[in-house]
N, C-alpha and C. Protein backbone atom coordinates (compact mmCIF):
# COMPACT_ATOMS: atom_id res chain seq x y z
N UNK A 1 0.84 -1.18 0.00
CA UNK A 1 0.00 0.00 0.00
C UNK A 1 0.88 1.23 0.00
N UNK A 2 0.66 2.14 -0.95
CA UNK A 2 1.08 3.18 -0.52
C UNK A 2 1.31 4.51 0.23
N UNK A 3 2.64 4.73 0.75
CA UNK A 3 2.25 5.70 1.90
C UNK A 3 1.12 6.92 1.84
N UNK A 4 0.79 7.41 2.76
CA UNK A 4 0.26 8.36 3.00
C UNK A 4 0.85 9.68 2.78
N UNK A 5 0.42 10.83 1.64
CA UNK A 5 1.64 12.13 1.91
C UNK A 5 0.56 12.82 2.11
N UNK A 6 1.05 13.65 3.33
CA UNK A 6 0.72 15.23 3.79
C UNK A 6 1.05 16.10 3.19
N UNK A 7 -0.04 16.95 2.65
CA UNK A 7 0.41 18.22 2.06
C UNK A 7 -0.02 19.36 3.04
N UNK A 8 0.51 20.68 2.99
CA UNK A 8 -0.30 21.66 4.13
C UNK A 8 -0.62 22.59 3.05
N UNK A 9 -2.06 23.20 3.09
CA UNK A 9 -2.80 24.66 2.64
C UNK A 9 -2.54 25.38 2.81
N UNK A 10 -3.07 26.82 2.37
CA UNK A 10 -3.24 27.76 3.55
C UNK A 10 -4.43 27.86 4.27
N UNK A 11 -4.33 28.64 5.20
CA UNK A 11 -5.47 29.25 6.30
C UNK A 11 -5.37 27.89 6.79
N UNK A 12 -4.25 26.90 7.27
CA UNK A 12 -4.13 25.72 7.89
C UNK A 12 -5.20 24.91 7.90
N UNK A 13 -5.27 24.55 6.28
CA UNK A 13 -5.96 23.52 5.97
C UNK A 13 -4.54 22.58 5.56
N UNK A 14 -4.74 21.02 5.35
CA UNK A 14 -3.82 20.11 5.13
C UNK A 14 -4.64 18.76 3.95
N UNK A 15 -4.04 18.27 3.22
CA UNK A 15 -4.42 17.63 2.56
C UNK A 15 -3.63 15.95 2.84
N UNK A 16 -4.48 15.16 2.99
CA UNK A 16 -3.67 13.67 2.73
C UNK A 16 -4.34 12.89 1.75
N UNK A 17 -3.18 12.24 0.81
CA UNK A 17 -2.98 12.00 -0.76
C UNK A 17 -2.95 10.24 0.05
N UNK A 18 -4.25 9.68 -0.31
CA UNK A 18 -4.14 8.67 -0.54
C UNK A 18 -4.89 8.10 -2.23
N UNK A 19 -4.34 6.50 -2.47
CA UNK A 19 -4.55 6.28 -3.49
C UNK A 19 -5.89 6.79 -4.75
N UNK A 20 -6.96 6.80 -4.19
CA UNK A 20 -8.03 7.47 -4.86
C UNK A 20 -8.95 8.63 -4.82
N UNK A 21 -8.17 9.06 -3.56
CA UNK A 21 -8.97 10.32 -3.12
C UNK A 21 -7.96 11.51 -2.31
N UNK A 22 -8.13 12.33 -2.01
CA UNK A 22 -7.80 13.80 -1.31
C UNK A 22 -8.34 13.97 -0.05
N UNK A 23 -7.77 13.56 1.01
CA UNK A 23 -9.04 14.07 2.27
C UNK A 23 -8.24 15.48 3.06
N UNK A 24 -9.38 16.49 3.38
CA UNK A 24 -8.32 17.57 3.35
C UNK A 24 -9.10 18.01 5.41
N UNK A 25 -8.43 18.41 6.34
CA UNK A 25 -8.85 18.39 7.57
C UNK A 25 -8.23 19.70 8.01
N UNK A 26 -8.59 19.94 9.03
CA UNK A 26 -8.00 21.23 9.87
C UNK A 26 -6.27 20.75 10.43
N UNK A 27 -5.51 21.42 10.18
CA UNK A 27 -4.10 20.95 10.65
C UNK A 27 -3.70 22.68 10.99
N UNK A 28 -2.83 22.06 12.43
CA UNK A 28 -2.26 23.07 12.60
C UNK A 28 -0.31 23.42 12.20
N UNK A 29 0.08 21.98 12.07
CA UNK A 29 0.96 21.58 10.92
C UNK A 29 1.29 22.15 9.93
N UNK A 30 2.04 22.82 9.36
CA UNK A 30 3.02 23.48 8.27
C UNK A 30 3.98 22.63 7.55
N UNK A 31 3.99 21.91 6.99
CA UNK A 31 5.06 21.44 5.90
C UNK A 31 5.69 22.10 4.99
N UNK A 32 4.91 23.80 4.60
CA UNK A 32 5.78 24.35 3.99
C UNK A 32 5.23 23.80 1.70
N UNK A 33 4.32 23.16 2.36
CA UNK A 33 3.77 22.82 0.92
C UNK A 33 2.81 23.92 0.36
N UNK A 34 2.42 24.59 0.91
CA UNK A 34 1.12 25.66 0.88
C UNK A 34 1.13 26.02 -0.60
N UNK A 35 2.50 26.82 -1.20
CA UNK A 35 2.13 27.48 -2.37
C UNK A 35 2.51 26.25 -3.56
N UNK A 36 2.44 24.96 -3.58
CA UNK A 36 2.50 24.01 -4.76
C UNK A 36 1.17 23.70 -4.43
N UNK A 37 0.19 23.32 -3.71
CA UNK A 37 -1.37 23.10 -3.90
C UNK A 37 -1.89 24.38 -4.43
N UNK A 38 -2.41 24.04 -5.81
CA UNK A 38 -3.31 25.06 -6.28
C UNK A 38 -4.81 25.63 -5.02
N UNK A 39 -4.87 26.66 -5.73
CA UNK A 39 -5.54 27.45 -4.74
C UNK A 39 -7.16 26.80 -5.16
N UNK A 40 -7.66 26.25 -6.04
CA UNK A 40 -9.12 25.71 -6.29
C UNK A 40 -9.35 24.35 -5.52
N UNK A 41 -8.03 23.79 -4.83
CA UNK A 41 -7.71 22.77 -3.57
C UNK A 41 -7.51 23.01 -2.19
N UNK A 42 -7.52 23.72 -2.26
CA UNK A 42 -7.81 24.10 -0.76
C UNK A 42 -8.98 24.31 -0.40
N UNK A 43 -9.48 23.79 0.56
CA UNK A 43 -10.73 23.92 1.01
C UNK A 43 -11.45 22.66 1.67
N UNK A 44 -11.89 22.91 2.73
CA UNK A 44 -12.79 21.53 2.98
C UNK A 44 -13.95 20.98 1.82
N UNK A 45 -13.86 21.20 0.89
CA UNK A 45 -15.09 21.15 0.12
C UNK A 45 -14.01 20.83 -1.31
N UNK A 46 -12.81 20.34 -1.67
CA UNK A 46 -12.49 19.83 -2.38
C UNK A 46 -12.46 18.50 -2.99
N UNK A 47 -12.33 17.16 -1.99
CA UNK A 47 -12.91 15.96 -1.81
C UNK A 47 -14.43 16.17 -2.29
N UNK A 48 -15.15 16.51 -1.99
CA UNK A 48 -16.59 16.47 -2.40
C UNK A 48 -16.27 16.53 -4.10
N UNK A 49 -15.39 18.12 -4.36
CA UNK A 49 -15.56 17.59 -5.81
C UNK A 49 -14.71 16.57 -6.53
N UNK A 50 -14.35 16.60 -6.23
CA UNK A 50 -13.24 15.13 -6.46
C UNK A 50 -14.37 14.13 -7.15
N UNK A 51 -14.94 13.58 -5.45
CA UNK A 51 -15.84 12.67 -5.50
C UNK A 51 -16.88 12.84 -7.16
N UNK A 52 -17.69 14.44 -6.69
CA UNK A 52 -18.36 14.67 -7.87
C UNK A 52 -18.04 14.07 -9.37
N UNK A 53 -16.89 14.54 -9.94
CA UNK A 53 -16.17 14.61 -11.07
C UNK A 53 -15.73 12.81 -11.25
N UNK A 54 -15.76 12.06 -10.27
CA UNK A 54 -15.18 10.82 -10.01
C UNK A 54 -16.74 10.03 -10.30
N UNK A 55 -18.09 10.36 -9.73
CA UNK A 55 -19.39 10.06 -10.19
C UNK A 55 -19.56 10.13 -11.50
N UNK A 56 -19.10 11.85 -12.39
CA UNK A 56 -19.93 12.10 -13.44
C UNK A 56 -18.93 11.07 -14.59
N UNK A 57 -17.96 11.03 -14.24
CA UNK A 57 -17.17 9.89 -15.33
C UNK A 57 -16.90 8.68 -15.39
N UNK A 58 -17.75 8.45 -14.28
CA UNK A 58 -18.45 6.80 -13.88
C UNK A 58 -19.47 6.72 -14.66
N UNK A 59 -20.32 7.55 -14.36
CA UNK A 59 -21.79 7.56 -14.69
C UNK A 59 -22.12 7.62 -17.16
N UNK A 60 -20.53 8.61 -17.45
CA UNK A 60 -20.41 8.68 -18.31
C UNK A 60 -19.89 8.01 -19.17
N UNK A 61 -18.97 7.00 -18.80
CA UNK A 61 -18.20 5.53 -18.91
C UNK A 61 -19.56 4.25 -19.16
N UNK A 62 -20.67 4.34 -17.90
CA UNK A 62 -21.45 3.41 -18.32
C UNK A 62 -22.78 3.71 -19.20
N UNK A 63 -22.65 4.97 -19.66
CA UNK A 63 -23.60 5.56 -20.69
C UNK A 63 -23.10 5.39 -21.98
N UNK A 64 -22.02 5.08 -22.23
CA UNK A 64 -21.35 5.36 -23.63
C UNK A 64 -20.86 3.32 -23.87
N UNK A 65 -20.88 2.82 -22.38
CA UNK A 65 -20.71 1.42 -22.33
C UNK A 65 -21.80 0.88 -23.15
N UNK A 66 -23.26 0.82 -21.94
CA UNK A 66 -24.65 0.39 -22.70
C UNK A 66 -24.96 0.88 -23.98
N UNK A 67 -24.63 1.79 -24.41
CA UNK A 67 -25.02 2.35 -25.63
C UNK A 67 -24.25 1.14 -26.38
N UNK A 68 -23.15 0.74 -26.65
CA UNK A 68 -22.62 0.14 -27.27
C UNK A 68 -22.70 -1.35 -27.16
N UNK A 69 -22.81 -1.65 -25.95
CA UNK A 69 -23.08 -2.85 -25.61
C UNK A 69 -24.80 -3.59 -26.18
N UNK A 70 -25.50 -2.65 -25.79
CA UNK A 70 -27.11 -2.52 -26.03
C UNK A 70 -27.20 -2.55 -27.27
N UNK A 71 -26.54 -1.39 -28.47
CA UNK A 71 -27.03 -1.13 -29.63
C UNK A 71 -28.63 -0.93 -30.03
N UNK A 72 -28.90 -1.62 -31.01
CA UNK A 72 -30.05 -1.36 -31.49
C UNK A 72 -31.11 -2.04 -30.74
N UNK A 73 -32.35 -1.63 -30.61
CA UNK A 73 -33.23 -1.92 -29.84
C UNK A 73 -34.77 -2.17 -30.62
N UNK A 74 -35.00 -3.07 -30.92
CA UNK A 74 -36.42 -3.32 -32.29
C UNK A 74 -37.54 -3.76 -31.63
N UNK A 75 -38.85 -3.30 -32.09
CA UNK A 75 -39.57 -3.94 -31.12
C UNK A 75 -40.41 -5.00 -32.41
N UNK A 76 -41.16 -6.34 -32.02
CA UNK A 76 -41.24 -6.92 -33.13
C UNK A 76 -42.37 -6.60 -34.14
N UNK A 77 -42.09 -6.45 -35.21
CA UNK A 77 -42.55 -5.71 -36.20
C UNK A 77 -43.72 -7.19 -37.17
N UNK A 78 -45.25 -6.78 -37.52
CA UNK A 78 -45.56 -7.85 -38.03
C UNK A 78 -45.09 -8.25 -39.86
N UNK A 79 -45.84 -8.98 -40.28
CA UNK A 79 -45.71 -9.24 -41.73
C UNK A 79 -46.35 -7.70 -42.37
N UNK A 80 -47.02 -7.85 -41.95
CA UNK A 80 -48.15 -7.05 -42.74
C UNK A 80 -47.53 -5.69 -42.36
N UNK A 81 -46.86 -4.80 -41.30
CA UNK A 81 -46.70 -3.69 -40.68
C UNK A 81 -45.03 -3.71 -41.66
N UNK A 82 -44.46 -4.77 -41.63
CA UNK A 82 -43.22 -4.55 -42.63
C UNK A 82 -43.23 -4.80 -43.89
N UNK A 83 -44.00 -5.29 -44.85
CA UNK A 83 -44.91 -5.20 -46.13
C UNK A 83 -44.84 -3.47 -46.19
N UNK A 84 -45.67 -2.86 -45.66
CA UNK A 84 -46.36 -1.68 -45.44
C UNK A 84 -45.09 -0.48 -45.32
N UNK A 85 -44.31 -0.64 -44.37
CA UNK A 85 -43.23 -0.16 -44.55
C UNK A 85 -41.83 0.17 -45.31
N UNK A 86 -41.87 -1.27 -46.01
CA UNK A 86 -40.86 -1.13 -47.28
C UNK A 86 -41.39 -0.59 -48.71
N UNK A 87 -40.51 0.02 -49.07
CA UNK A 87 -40.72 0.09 -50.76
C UNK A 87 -40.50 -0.87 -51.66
N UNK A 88 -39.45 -1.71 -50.99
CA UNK A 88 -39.85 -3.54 -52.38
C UNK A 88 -39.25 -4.48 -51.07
N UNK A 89 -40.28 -5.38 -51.57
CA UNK A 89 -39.99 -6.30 -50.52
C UNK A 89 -39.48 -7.68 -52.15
N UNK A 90 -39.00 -8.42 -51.66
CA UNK A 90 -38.07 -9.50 -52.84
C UNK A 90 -37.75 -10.52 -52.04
N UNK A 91 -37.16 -12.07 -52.98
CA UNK A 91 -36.13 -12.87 -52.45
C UNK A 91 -35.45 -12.91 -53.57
N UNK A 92 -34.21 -12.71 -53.12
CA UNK A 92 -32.97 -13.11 -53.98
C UNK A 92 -31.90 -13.56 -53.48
N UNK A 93 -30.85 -14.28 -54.34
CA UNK A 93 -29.43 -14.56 -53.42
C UNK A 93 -28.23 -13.60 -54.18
N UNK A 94 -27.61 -13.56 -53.18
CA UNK A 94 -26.48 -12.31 -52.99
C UNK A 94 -25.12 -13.14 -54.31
N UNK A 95 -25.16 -12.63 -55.09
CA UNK A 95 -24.68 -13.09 -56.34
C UNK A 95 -22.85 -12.30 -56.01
N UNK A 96 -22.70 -11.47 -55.45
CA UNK A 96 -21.79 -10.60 -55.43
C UNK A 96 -21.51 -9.77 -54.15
N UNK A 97 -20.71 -9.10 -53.54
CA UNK A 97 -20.16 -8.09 -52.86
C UNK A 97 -19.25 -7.38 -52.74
N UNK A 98 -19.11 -6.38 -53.50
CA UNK A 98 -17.94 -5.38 -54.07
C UNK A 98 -17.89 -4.23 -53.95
N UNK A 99 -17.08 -3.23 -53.49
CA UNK A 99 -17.32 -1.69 -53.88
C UNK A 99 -18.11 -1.29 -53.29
N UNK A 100 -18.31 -1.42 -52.04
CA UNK A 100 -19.61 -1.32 -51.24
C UNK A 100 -21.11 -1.53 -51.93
N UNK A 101 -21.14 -2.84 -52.58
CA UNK A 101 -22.46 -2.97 -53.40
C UNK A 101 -22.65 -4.31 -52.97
N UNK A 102 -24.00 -4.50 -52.85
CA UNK A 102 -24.12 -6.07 -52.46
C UNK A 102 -25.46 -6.06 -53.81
N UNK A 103 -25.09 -7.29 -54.85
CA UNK A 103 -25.73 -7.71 -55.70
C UNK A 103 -26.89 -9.15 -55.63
N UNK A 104 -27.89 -8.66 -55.74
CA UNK A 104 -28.61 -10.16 -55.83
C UNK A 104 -29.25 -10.47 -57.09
N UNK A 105 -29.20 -11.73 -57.37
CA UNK A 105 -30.51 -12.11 -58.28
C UNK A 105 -31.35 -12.31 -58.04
N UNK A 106 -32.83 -11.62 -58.03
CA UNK A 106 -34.10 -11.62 -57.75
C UNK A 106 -35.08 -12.66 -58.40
N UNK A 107 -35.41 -13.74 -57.58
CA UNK A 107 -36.03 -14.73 -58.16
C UNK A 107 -37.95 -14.43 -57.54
N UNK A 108 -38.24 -13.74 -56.84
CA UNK A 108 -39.56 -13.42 -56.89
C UNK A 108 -40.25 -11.95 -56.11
N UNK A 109 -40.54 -11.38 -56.60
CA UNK A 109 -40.94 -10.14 -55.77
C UNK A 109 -42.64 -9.97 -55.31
N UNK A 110 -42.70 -9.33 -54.22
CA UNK A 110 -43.76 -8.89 -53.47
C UNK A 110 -44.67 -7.70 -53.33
N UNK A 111 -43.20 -6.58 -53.61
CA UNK A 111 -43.83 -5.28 -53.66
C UNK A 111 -42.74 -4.59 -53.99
N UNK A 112 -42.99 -3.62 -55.02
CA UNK A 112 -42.27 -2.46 -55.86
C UNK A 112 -41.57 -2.91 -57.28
N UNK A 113 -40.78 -2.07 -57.53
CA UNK A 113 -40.01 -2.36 -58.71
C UNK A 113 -38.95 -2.88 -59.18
N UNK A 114 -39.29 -4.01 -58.96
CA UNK A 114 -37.76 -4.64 -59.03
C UNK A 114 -37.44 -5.58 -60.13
N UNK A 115 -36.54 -5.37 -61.04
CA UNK A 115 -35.91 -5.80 -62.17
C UNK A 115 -35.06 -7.34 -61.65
N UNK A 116 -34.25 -8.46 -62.39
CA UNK A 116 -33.74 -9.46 -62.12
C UNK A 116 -32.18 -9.51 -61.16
N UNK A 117 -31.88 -8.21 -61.70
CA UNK A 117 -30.96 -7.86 -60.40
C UNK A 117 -31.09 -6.74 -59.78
N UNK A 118 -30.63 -6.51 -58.66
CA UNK A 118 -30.90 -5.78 -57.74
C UNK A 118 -29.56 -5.36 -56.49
N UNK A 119 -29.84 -4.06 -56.68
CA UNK A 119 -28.26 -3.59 -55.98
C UNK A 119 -28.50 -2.94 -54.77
N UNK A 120 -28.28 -3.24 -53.82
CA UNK A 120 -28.08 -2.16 -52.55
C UNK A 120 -26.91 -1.98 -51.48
N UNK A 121 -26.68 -0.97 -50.93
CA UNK A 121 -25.26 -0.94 -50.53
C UNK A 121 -24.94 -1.86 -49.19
N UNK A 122 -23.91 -2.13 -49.13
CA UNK A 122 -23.14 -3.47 -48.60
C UNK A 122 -23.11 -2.35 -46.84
N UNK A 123 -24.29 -2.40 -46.20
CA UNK A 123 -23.90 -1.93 -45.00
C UNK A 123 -24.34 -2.59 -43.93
N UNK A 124 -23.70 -3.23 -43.52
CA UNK A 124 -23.60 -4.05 -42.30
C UNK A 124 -24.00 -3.22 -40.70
N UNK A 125 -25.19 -3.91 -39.77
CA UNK A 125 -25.60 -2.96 -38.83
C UNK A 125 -24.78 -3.38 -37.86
N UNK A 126 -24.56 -2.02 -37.14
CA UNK A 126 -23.73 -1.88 -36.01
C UNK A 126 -24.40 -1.78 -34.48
N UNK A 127 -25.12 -0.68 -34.88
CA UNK A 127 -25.90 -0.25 -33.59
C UNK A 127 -26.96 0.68 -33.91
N UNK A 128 -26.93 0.98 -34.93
CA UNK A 128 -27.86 2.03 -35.38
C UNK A 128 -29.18 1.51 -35.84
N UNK A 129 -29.22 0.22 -36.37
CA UNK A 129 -30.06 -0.31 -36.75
C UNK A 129 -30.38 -0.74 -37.95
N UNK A 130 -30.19 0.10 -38.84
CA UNK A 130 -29.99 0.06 -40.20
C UNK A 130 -28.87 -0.83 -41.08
N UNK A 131 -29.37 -1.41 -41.94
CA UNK A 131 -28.08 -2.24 -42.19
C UNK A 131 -28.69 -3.44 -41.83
N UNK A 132 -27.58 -4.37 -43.15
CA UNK A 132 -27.86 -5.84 -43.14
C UNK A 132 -27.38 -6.40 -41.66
N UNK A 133 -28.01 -8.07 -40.82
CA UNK A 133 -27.29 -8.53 -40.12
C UNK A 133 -25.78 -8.47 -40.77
N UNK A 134 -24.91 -8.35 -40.27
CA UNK A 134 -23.15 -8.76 -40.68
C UNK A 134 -23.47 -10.75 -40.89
N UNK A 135 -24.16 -11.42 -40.81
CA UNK A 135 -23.78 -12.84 -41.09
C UNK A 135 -24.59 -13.31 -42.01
N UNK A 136 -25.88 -12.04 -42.61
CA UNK A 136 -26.48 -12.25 -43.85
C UNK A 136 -26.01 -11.75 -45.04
N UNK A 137 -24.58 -11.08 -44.83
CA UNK A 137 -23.91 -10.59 -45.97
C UNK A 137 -22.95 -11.88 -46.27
N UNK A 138 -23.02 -12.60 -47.26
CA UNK A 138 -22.44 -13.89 -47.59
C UNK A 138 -23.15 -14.12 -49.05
N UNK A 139 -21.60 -14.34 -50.13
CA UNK A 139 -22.57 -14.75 -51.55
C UNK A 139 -22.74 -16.10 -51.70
N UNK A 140 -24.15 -16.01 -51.81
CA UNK A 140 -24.74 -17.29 -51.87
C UNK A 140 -25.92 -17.63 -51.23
N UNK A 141 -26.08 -16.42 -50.33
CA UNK A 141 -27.01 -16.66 -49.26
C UNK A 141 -28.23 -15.84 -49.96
N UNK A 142 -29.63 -17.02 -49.95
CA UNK A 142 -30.72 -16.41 -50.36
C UNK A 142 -31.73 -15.66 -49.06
N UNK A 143 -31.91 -14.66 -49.48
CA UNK A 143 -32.50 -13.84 -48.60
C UNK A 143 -33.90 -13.44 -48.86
N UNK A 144 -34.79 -12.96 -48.07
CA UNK A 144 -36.19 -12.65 -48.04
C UNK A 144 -35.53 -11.09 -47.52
N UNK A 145 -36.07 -9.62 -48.10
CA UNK A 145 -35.45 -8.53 -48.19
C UNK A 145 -36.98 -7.44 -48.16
N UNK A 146 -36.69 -6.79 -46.87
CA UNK A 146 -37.47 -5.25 -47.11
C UNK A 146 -37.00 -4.24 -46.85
N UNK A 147 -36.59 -3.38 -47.92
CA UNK A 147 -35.67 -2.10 -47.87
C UNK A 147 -37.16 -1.01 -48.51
N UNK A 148 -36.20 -0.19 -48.44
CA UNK A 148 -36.91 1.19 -48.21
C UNK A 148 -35.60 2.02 -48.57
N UNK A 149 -35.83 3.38 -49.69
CA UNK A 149 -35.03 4.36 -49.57
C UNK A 149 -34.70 5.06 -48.55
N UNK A 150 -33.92 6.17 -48.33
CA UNK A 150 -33.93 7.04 -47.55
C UNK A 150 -33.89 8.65 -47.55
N UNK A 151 -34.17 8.26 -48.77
CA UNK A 151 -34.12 10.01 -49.23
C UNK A 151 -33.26 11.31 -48.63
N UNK A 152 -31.98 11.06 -48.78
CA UNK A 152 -31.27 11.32 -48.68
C UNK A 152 -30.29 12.73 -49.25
N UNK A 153 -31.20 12.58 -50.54
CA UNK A 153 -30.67 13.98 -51.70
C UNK A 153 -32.11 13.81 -52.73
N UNK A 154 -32.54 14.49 -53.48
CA UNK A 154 -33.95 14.52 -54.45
C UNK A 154 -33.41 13.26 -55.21
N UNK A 155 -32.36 12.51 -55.52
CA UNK A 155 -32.33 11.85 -56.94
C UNK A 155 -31.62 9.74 -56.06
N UNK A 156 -31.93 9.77 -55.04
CA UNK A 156 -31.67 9.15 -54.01
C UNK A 156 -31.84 7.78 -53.92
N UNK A 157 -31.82 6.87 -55.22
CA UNK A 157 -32.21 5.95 -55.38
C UNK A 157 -31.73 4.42 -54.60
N UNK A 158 -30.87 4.77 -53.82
CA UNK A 158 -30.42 3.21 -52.67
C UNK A 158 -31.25 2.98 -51.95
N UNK A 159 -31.54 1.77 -52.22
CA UNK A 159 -32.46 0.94 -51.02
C UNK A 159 -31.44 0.72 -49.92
N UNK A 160 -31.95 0.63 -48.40
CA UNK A 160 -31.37 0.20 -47.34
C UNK A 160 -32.71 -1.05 -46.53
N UNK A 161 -31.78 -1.69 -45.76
CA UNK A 161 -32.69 -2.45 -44.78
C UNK A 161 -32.18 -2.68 -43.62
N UNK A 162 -33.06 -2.93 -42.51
CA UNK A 162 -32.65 -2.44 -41.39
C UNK A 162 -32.80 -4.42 -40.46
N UNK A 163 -32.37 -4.23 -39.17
CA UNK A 163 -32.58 -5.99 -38.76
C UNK A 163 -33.83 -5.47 -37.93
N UNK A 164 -34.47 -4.15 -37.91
CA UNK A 164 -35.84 -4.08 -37.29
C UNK A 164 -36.92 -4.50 -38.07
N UNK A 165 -36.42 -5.25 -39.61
CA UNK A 165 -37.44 -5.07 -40.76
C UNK A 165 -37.81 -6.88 -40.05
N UNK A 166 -38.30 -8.01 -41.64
CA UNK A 166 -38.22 -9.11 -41.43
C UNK A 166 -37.13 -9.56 -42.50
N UNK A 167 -36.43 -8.75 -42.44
CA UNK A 167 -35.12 -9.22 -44.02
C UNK A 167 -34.20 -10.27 -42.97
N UNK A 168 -34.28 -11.52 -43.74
CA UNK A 168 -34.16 -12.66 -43.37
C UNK A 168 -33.41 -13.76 -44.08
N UNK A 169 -33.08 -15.02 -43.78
CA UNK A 169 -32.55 -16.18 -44.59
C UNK A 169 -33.62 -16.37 -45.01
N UNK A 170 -33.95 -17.06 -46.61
CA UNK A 170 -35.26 -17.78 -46.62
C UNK A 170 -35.73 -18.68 -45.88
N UNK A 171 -34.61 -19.90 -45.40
CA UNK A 171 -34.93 -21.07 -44.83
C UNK A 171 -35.18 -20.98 -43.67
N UNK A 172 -35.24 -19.53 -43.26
CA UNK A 172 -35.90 -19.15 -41.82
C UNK A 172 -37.17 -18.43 -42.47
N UNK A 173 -37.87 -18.13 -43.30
CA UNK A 173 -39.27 -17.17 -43.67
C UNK A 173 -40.48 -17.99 -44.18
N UNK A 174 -40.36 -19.13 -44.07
CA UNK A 174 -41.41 -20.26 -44.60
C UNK A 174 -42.94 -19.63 -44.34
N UNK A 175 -42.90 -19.29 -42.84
CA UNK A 175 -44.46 -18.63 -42.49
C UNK A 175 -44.54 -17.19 -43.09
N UNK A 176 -43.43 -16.48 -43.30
CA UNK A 176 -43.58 -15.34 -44.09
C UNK A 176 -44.33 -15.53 -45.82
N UNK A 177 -43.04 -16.70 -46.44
CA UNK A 177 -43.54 -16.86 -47.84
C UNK A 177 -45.19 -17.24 -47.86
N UNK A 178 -45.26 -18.34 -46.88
CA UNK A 178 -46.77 -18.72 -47.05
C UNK A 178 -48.02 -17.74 -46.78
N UNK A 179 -47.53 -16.43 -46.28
CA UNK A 179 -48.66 -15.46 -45.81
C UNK A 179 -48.79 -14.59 -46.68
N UNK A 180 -47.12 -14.20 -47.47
CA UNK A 180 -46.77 -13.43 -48.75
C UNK A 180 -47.81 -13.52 -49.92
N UNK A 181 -47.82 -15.30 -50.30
CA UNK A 181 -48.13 -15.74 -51.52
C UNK A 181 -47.07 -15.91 -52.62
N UNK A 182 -47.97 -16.05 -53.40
CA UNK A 182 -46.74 -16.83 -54.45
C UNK A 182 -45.95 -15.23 -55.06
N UNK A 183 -46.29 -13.96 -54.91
CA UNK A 183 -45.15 -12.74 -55.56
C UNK A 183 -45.62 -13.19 -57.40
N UNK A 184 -44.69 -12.33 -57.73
CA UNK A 184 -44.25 -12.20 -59.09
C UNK A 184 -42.75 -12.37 -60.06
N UNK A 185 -42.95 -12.45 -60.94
CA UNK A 185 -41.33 -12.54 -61.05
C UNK A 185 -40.44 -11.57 -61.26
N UNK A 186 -39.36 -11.18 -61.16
CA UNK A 186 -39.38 -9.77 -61.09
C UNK A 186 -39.26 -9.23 -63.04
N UNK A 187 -39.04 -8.15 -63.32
CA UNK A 187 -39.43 -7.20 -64.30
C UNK A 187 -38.08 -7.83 -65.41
């Protein structure tokens, strides 16, 4: 453990420097330290802020923790309420991933305009929400997909999808396809 050092104030206040804190008491003791303790330390009421400043970057450490730890937060969304929400809903498999572009071939669509391939950008969700799972970006992997633009600039044409949507593996959407129907083929 480490020792204990005495520092002395003025107006015979004294400070002792232990490992995590400042405790400062009435001393009638002089060490002769007075003018190296800044003057915003002296005071019986310095420990308090100590303490304070020692709370708010605790408190700010586990705010910036959960945030990251927590991330995105979805509440569950139905068929019909994420239908409703996307601008094309599709299944296709991810033919490609390049250049920040993730390519699929569209083998049946549900809703909007969608041609036999289909491009949207390769963004993997972090915490924000938006963005493919990171383990549904894989070529080869056929996906069930509801993106939505974001309008972003007037001429704004990227679809995005979020893991709050139902954009999915197929071989996990069986009760989706069967509620879907049979779609169309795409354009």
């Amino acid at each position: 453990m480490r020792p204990e050092r005495r520092l002395s104030g003025r107006n015979g206040w004294a400070a002792q420097s232990r490992p995590f804190a400042t405790f400062w008491h009435k001393s009638d003791k002089s060490q002769g330290f007075g003018d190296r303790v800044p003057k915003v330390l002296q005071g019986p009421f310095s420990a308090g802020v100590g303490i304070i400043l020692m709370v708010k970057m605790t408190l700010l450490a586990f705010a910036v923790w959960t945030s990251v730890a927590l991330g995105c937060d979805c509440a569950p969304v139905s068929l019909s309420e994420a239908k409703a929400g996307a601008e094309v809903v599709f299944r296709g498999t991810i033919t490609g991933i390049r250049g920040g572009k993730v390519s699929f071939r569209v083998d049946r669509v549900w809703k909007g305009n969608v041609g036999r391939t289909f491009d949207m950008p390769e963004f993997p969700e972090t915490s924000a929400c938006i963005g493919f799972l990171p383990t549904l970006l894989q070529v080869g992997n056929d996906l069930l997909v509801f993106a939505w633009r974001v309008h972003r600039y007037p001429s704004d044409n990227e679809y995005f999808t979020s893991i709050c949507t139902r954009t999915q593996l197929s071989q996990s959407a069986g009760e989706d396809f069967a509620r879907l129907g049979r779609g169309k083929p795409p354009h």
